[in-house]
Protein backbone atom coordinates (compact mmCIF):
# COMPACT_ATOMS: atom_id res chain seq x y z
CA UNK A 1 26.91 -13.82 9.14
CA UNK A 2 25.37 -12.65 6.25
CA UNK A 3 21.82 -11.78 7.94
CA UNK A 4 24.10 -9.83 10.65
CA UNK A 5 25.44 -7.84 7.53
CA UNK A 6 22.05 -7.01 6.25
CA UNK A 7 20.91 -5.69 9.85
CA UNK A 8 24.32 -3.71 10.26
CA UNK A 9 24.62 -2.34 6.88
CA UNK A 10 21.93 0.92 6.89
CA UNK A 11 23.50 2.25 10.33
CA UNK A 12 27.10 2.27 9.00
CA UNK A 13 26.12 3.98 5.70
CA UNK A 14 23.94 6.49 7.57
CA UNK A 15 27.36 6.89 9.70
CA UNK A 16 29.20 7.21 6.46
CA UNK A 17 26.99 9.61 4.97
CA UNK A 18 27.18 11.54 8.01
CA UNK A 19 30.43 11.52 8.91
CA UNK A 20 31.32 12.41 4.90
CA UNK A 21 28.91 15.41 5.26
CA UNK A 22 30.08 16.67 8.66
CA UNK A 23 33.80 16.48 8.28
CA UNK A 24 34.69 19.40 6.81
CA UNK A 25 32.18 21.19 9.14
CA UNK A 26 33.13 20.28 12.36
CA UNK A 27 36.14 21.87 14.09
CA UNK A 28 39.08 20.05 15.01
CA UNK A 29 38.26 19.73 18.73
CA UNK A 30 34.55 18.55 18.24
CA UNK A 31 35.69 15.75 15.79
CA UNK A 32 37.84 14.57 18.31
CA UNK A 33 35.69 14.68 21.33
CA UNK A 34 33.43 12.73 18.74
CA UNK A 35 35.67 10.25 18.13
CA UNK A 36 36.80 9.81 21.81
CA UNK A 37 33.48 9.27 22.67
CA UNK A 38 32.54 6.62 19.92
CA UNK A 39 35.79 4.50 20.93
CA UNK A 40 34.45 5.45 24.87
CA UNK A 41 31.62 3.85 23.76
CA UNK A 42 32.77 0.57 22.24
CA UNK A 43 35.01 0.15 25.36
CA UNK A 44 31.59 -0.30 27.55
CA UNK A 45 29.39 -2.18 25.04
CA UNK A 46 32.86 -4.68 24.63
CA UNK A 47 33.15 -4.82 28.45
CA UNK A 48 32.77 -8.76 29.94
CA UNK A 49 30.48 -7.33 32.49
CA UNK A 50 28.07 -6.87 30.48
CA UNK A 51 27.73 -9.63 28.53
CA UNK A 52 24.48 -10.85 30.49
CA UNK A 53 22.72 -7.74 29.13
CA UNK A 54 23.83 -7.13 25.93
CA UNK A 55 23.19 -10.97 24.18
């Protein structure tokens, strides 16, 4: 668990960082179709299907 941690840990402060900067930036709508799209995206990388491919 902990080496998973280590591996995960730059891309979600990077994401932080980002997100942090870019907040009060972005409009309304394109910090929604943002969003949208991240959880879009964690539906198809969670999806059974792909399980083969993906570990």
């Amino acid at each position: 668990m902990v080496p998973l941690c280590l591996m995960t840990a730059p891309a979600y402060g990077i994401g932080l960082w980002a997100g942090a900067r870019l907040f009060g930036v972005a409009s309304e709508a394109i910090f929604r179709r943002i969003c949208l799209g991240m959880i879009a995206l964690a539906v198809v990388i969670g999806l059974p299907l792909l399980d083969g491919l993906l570990r």
